[in-house]
PDB file of N, CA and C in Angstrom:
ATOM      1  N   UNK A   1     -39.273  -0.606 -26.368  1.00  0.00           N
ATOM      2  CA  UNK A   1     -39.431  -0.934 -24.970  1.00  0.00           C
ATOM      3  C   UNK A   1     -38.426  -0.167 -24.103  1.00  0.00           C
ATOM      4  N   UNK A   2     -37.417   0.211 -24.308  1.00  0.00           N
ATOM      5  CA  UNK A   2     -36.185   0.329 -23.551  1.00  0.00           C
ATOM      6  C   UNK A   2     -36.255   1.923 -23.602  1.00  0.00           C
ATOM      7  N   UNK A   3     -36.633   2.336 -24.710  1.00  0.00           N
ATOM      8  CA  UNK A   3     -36.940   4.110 -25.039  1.00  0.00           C
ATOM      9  C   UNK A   3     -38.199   4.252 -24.453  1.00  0.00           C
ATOM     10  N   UNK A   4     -39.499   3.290 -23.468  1.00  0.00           N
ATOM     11  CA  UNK A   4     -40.674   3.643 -22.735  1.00  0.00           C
ATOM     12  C   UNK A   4     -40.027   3.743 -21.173  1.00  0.00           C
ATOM     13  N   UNK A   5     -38.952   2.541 -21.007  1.00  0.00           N
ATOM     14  CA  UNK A   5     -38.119   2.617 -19.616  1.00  0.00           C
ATOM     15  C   UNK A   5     -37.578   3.746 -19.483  1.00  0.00           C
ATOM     16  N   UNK A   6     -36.440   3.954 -20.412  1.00  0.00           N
ATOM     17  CA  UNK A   6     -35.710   5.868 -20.871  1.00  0.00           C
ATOM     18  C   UNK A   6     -36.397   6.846 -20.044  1.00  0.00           C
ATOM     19  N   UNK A   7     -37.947   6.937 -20.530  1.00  0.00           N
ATOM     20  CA  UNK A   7     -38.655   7.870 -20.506  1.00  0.00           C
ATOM     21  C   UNK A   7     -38.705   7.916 -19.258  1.00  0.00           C
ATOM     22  N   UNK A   8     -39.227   6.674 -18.428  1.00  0.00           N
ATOM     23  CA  UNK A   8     -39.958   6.694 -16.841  1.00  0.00           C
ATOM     24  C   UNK A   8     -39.288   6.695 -16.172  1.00  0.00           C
ATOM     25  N   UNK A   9     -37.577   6.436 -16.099  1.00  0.00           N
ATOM     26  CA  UNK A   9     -36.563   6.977 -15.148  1.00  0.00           C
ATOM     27  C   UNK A   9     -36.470   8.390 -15.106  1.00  0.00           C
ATOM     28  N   UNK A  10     -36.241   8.912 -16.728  1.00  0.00           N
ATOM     29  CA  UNK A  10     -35.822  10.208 -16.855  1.00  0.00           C
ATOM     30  C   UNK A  10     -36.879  11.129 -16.054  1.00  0.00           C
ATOM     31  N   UNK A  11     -38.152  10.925 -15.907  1.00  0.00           N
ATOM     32  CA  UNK A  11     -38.662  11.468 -15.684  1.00  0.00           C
ATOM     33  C   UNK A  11     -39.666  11.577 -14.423  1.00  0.00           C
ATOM     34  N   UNK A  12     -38.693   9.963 -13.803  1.00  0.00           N
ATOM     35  CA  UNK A  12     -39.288   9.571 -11.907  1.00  0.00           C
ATOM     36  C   UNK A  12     -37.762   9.799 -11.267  1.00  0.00           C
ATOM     37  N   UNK A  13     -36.592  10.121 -11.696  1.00  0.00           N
ATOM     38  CA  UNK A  13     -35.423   9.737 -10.766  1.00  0.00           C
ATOM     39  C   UNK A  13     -35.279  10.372  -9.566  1.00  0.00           C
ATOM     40  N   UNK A  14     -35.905  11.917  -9.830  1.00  0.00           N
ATOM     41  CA  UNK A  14     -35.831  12.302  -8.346  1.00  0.00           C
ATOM     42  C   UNK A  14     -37.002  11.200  -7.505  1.00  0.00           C
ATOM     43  N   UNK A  15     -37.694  10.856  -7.540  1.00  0.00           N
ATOM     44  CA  UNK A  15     -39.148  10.082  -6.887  1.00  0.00           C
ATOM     45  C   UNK A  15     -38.299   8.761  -6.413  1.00  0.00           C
ATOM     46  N   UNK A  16     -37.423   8.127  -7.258  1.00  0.00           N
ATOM     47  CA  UNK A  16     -36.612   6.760  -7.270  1.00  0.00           C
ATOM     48  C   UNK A  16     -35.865   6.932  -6.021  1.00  0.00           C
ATOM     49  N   UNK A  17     -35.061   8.634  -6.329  1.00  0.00           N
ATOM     50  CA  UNK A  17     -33.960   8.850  -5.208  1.00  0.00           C
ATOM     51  C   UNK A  17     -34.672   8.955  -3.911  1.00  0.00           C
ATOM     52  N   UNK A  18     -35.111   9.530  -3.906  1.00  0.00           N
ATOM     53  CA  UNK A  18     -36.292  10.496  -2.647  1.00  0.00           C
ATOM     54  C   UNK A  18     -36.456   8.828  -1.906  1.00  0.00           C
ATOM     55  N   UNK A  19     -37.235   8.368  -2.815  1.00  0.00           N
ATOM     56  CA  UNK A  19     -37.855   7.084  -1.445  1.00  0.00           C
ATOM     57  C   UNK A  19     -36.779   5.845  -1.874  1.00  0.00           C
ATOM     58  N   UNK A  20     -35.924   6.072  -2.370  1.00  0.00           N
ATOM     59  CA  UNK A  20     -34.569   4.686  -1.598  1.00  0.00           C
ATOM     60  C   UNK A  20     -33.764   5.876  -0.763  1.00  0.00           C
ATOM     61  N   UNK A  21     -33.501   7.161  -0.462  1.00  0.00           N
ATOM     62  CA  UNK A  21     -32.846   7.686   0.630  1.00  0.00           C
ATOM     63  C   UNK A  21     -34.175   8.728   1.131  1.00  0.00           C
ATOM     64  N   UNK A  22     -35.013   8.605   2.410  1.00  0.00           N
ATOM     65  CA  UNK A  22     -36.010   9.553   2.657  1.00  0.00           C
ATOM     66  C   UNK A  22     -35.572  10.503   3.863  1.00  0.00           C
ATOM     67  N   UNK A  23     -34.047  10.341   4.113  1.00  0.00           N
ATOM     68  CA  UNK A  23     -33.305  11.402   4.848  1.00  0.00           C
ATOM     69  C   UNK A  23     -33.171  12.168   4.043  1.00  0.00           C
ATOM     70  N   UNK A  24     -32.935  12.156   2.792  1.00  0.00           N
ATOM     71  CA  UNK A  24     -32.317  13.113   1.872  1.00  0.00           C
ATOM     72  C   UNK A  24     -33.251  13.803   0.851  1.00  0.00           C
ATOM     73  N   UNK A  25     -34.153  14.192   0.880  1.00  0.00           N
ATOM     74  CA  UNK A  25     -35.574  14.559   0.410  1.00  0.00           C
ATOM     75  C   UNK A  25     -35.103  16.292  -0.319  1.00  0.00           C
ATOM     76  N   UNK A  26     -33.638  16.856   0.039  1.00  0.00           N
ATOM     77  CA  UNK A  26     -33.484  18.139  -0.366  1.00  0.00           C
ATOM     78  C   UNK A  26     -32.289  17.917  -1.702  1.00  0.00           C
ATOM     79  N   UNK A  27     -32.184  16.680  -2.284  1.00  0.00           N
ATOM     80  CA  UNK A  27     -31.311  16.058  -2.993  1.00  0.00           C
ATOM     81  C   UNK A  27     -32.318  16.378  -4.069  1.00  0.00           C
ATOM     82  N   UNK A  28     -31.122  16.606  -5.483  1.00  0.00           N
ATOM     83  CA  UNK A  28     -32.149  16.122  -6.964  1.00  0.00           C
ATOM     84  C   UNK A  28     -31.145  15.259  -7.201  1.00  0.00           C
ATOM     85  N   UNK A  29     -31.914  14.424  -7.953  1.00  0.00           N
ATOM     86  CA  UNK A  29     -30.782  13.193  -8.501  1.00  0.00           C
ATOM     87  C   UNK A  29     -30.599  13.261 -10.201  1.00  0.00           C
ATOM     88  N   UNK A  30     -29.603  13.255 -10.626  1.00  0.00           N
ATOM     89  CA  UNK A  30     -29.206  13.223 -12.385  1.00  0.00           C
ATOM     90  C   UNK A  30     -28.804  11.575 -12.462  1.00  0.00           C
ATOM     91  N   UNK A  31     -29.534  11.486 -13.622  1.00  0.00           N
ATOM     92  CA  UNK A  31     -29.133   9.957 -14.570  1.00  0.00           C
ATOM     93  C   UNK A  31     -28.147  10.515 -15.406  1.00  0.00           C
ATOM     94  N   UNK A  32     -27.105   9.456 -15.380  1.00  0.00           N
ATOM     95  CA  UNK A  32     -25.604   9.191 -16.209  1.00  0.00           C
ATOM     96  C   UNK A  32     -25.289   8.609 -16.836  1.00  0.00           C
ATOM     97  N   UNK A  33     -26.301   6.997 -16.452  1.00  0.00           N
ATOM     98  CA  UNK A  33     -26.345   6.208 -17.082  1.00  0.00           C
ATOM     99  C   UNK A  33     -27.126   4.961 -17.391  1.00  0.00           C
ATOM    100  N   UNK A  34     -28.229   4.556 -18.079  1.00  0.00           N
ATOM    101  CA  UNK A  34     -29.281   3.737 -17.826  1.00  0.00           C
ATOM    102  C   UNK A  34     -28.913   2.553 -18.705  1.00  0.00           C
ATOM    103  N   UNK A  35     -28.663   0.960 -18.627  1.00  0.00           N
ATOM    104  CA  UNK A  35     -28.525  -0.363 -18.845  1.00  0.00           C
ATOM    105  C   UNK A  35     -29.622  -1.317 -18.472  1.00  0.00           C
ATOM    106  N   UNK A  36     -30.081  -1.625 -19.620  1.00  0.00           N
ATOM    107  CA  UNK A  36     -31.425  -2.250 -19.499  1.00  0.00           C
ATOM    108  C   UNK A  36     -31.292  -3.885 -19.429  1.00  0.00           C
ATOM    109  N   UNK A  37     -31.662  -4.970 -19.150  1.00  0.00           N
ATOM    110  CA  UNK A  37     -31.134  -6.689 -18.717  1.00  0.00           C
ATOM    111  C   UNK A  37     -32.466  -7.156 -18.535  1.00  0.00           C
ATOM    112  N   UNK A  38     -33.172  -7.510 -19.461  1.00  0.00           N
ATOM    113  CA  UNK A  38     -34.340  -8.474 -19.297  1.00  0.00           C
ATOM    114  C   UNK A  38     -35.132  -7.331 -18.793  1.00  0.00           C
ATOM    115  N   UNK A  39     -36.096  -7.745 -17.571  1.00  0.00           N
ATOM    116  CA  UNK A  39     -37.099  -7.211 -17.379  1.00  0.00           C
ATOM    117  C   UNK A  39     -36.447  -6.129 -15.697  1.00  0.00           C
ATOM    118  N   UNK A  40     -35.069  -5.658 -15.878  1.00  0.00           N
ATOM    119  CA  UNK A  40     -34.248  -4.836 -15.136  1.00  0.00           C
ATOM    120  C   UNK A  40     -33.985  -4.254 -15.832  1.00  0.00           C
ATOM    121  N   UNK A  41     -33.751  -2.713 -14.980  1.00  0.00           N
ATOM    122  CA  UNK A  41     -32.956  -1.596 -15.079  1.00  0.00           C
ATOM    123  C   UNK A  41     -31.472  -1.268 -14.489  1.00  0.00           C
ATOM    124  N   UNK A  42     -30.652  -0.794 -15.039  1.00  0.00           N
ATOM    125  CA  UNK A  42     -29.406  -0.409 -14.036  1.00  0.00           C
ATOM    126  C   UNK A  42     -29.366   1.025 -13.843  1.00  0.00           C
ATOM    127  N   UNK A  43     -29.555   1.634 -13.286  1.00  0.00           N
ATOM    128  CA  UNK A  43     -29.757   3.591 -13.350  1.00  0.00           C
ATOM    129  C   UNK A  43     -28.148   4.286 -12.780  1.00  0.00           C
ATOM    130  N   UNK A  44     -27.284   4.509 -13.430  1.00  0.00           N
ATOM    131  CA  UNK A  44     -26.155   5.073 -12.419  1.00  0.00           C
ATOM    132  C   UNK A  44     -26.880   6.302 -12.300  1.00  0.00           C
ATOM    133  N   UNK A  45     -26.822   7.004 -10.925  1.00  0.00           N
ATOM    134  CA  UNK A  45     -27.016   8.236 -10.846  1.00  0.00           C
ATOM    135  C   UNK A  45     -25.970   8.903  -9.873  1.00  0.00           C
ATOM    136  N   UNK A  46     -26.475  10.158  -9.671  1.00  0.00           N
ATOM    137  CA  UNK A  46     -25.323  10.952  -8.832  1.00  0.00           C
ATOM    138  C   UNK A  46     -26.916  11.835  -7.609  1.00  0.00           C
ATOM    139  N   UNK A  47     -26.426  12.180  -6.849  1.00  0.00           N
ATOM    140  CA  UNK A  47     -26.774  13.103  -5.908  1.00  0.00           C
ATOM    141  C   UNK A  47     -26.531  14.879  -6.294  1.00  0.00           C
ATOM    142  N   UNK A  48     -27.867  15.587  -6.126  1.00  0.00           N
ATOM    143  CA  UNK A  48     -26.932  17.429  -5.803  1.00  0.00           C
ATOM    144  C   UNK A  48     -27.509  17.855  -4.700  1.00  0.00           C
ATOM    145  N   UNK A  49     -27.140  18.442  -3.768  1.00  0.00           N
ATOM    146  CA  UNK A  49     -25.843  18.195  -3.631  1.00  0.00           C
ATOM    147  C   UNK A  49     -25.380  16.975  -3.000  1.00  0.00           C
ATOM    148  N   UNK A  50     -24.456  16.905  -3.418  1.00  0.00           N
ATOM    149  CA  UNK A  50     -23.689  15.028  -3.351  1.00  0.00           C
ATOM    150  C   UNK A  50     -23.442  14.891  -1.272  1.00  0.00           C
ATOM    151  N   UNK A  51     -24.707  14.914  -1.034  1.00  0.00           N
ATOM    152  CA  UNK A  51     -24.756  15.026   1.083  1.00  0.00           C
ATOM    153  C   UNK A  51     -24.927  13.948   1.259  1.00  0.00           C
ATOM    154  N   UNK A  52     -25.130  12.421  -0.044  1.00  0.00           N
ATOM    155  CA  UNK A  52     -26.137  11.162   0.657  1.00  0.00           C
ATOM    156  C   UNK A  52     -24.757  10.349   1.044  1.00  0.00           C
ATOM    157  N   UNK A  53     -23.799  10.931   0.712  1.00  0.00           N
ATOM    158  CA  UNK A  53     -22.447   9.560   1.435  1.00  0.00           C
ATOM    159  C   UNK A  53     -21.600   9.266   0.586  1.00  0.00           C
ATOM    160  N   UNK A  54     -21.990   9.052  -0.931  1.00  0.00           N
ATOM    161  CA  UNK A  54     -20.937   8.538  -2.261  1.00  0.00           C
ATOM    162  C   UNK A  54     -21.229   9.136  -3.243  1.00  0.00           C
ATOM    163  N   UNK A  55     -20.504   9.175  -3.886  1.00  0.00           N
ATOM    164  CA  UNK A  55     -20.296   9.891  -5.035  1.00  0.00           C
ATOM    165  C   UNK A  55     -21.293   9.457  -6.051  1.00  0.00           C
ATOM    166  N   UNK A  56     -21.246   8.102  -6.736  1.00  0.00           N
ATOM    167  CA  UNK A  56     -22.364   7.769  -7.232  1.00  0.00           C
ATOM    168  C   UNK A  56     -23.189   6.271  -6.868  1.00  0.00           C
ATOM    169  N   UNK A  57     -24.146   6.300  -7.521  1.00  0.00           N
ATOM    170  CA  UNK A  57     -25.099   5.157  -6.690  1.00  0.00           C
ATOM    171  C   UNK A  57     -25.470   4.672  -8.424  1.00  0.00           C
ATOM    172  N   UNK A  58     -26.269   2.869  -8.363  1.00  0.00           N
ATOM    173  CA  UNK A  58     -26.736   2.487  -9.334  1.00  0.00           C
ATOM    174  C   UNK A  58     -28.381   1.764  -8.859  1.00  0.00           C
ATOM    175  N   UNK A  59     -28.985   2.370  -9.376  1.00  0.00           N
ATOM    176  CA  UNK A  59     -30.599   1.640  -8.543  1.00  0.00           C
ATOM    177  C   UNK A  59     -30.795   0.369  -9.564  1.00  0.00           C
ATOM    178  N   UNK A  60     -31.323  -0.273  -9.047  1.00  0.00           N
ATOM    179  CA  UNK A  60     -31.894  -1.497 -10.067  1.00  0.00           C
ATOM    180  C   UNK A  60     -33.221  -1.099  -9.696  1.00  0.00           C
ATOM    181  N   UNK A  61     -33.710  -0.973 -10.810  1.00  0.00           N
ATOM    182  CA  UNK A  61     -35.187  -1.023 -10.947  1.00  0.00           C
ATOM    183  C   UNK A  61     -36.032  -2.457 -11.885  1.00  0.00           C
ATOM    184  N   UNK A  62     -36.672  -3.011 -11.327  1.00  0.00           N
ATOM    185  CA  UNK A  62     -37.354  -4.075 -11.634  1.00  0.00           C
ATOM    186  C   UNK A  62     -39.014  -3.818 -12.447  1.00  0.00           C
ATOM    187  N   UNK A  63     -39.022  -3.498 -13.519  1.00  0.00           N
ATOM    188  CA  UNK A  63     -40.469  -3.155 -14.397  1.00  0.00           C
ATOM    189  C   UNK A  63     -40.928  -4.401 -14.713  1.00  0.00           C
ATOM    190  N   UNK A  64     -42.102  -4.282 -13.773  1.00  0.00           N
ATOM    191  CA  UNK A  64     -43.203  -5.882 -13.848  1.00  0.00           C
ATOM    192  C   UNK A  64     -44.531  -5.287 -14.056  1.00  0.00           C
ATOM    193  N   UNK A  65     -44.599  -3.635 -14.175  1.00  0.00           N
ATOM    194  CA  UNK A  65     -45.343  -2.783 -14.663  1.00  0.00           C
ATOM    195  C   UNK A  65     -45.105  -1.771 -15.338  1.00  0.00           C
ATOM    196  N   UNK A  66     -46.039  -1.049 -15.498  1.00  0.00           N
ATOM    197  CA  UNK A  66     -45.522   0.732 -16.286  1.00  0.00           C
ATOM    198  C   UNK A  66     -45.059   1.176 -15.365  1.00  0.00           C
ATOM    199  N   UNK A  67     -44.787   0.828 -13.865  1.00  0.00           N
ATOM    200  CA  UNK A  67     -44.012   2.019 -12.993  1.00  0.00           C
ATOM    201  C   UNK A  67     -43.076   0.663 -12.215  1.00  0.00           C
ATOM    202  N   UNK A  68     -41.581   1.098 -12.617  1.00  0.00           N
ATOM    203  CA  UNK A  68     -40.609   0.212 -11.865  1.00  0.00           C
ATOM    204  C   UNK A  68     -40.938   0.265  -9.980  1.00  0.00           C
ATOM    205  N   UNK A  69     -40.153  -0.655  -9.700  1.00  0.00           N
ATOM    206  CA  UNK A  69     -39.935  -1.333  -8.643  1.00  0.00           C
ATOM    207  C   UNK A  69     -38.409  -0.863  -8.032  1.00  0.00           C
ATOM    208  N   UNK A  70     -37.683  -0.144  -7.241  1.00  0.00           N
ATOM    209  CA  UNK A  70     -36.726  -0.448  -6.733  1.00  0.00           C
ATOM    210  C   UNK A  70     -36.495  -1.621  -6.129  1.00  0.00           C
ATOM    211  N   UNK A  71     -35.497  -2.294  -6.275  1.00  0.00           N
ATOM    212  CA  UNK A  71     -35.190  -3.925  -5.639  1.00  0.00           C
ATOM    213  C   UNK A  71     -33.974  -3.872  -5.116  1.00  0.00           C
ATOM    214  N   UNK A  72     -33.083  -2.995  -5.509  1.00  0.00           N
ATOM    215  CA  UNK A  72     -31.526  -2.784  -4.946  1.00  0.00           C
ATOM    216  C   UNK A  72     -30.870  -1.348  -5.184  1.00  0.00           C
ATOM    217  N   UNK A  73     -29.682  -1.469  -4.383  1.00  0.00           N
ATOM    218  CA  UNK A  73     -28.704   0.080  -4.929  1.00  0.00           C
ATOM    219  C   UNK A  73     -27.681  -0.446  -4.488  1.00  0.00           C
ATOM    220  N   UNK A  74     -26.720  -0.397  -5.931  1.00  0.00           N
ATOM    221  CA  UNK A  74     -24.978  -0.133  -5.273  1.00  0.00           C
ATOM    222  C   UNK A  74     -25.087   1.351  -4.974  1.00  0.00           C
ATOM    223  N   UNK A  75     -23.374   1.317  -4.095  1.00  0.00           N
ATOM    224  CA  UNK A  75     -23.052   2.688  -4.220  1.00  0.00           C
ATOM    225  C   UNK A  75     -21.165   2.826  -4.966  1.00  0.00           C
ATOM    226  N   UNK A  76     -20.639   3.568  -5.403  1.00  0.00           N
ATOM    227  CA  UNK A  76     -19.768   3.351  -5.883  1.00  0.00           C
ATOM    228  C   UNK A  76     -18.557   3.912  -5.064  1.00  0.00           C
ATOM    229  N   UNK A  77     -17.550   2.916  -4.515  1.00  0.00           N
ATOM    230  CA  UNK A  77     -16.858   3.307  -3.299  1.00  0.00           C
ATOM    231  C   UNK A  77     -15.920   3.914  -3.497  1.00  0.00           C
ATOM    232  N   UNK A  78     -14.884   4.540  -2.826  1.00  0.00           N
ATOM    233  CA  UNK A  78     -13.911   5.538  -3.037  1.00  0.00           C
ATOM    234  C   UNK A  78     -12.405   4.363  -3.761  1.00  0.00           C
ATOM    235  N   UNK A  79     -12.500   3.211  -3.735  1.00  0.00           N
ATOM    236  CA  UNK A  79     -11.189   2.234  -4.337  1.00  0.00           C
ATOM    237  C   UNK A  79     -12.258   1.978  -5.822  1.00  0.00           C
ATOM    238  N   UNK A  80     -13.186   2.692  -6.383  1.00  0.00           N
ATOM    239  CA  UNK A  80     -13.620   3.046  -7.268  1.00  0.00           C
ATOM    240  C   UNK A  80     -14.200   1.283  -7.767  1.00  0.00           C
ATOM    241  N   UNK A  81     -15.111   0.712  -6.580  1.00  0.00           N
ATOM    242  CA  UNK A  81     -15.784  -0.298  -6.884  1.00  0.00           C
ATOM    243  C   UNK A  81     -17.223  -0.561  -6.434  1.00  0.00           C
ATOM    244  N   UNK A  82     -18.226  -1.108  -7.293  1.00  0.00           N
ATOM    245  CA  UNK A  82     -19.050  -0.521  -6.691  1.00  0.00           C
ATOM    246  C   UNK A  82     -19.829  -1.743  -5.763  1.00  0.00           C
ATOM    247  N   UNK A  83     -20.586  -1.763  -4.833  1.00  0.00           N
ATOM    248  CA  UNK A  83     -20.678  -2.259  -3.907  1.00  0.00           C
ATOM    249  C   UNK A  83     -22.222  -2.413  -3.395  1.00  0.00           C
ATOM    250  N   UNK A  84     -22.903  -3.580  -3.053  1.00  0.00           N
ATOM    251  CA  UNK A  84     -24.575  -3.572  -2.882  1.00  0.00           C
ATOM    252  C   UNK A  84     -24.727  -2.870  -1.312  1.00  0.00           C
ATOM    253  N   UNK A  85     -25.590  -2.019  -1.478  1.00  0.00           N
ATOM    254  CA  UNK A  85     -25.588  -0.633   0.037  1.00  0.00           C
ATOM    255  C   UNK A  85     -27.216  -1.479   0.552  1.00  0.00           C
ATOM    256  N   UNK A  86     -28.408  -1.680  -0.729  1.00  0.00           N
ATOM    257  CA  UNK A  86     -28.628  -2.502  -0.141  1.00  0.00           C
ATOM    258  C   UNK A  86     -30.071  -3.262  -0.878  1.00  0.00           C
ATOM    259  N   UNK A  87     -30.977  -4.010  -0.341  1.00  0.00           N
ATOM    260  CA  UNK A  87     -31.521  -4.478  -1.100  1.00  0.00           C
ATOM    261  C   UNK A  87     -33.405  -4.500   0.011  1.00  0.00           C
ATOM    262  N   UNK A  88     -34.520  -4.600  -1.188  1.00  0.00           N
ATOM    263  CA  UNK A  88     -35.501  -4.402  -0.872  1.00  0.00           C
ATOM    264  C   UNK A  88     -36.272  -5.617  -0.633  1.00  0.00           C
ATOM    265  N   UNK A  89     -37.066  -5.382   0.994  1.00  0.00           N
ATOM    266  CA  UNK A  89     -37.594  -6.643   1.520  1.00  0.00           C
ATOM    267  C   UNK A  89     -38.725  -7.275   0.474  1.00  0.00           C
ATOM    268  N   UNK A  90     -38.429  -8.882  -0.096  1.00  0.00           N
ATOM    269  CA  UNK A  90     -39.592  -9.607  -0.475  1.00  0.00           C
ATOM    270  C   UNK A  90     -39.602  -8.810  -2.136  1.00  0.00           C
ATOM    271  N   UNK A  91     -38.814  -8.670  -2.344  1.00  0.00           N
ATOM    272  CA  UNK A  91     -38.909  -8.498  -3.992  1.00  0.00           C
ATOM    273  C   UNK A  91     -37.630  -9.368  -4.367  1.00  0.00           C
ATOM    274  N   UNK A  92     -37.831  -9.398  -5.929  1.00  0.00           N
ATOM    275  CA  UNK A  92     -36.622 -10.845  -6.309  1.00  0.00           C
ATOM    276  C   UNK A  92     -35.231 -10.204  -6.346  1.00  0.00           C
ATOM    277  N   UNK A  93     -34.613 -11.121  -6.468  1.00  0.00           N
ATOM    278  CA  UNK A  93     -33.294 -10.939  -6.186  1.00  0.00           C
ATOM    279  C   UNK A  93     -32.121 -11.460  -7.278  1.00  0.00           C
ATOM    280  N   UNK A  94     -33.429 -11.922  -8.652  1.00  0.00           N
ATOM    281  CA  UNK A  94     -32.205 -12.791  -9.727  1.00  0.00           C
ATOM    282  C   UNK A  94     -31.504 -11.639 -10.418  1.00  0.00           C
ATOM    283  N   UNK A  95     -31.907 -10.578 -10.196  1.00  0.00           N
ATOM    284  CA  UNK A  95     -30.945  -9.290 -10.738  1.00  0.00           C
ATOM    285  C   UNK A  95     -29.765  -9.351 -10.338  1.00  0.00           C
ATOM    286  N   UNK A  96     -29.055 -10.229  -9.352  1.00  0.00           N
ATOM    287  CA  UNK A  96     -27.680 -10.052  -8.328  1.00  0.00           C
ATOM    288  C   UNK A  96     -26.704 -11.105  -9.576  1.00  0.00           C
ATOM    289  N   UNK A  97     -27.791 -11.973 -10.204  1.00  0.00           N
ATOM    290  CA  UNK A  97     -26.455 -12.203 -11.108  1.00  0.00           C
ATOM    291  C   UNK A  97     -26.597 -12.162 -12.864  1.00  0.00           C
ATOM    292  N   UNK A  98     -26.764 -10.943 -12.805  1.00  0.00           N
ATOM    293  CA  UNK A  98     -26.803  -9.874 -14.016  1.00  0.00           C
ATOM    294  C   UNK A  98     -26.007  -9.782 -14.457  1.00  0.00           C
TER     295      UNK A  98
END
């Protein structure tokens, strides 16, 4: 299960990045690090070039199908903590205590 998730980040993250930032559409995004929690994802990724504001970001993706759900994004702040930037209208929210 977790090596079918693997696959569909590795291979949607720019699509993930693109429409949670759609100012930033000239960005590719790299996965660093993927943590899987029930029927959640944790995605750390990074920005190139790094223009969206922080250094790195973590998407939660919510798979209630073959194609996740964005539901949230930290971003990871410069006192090196990371922080909810923000969260998606009318989708759940029990991922916040993960």
């Amino acid at each position: 299960m977790s090596s079918d998730r693997d696959y569909v980040i590795w291979n949607h993250i720019n699509t993930i990045g693109h429409e949670s930032f759609p100012d930033n559409l000239d960005v590719s995004w790299k996965v660093l690090e993927i943590v899987h929690k029930g029927r959640y994802s944790f995605v750390e990724a990074e920005a190139f070039p790094p223009t969206v504001g922080y250094p790195k970001f973590k998407f939660v993706l919510l798979f209630s199908s073959d194609q996740p759900t964005v539901v949230g994004c930290y971003f990871f702040d410069k006192s090196e903590n990371w922080s909810l930037l923000f969260t998606m209208p009318r989708t759940p929210s029990d991922w916040k205590t993960l």
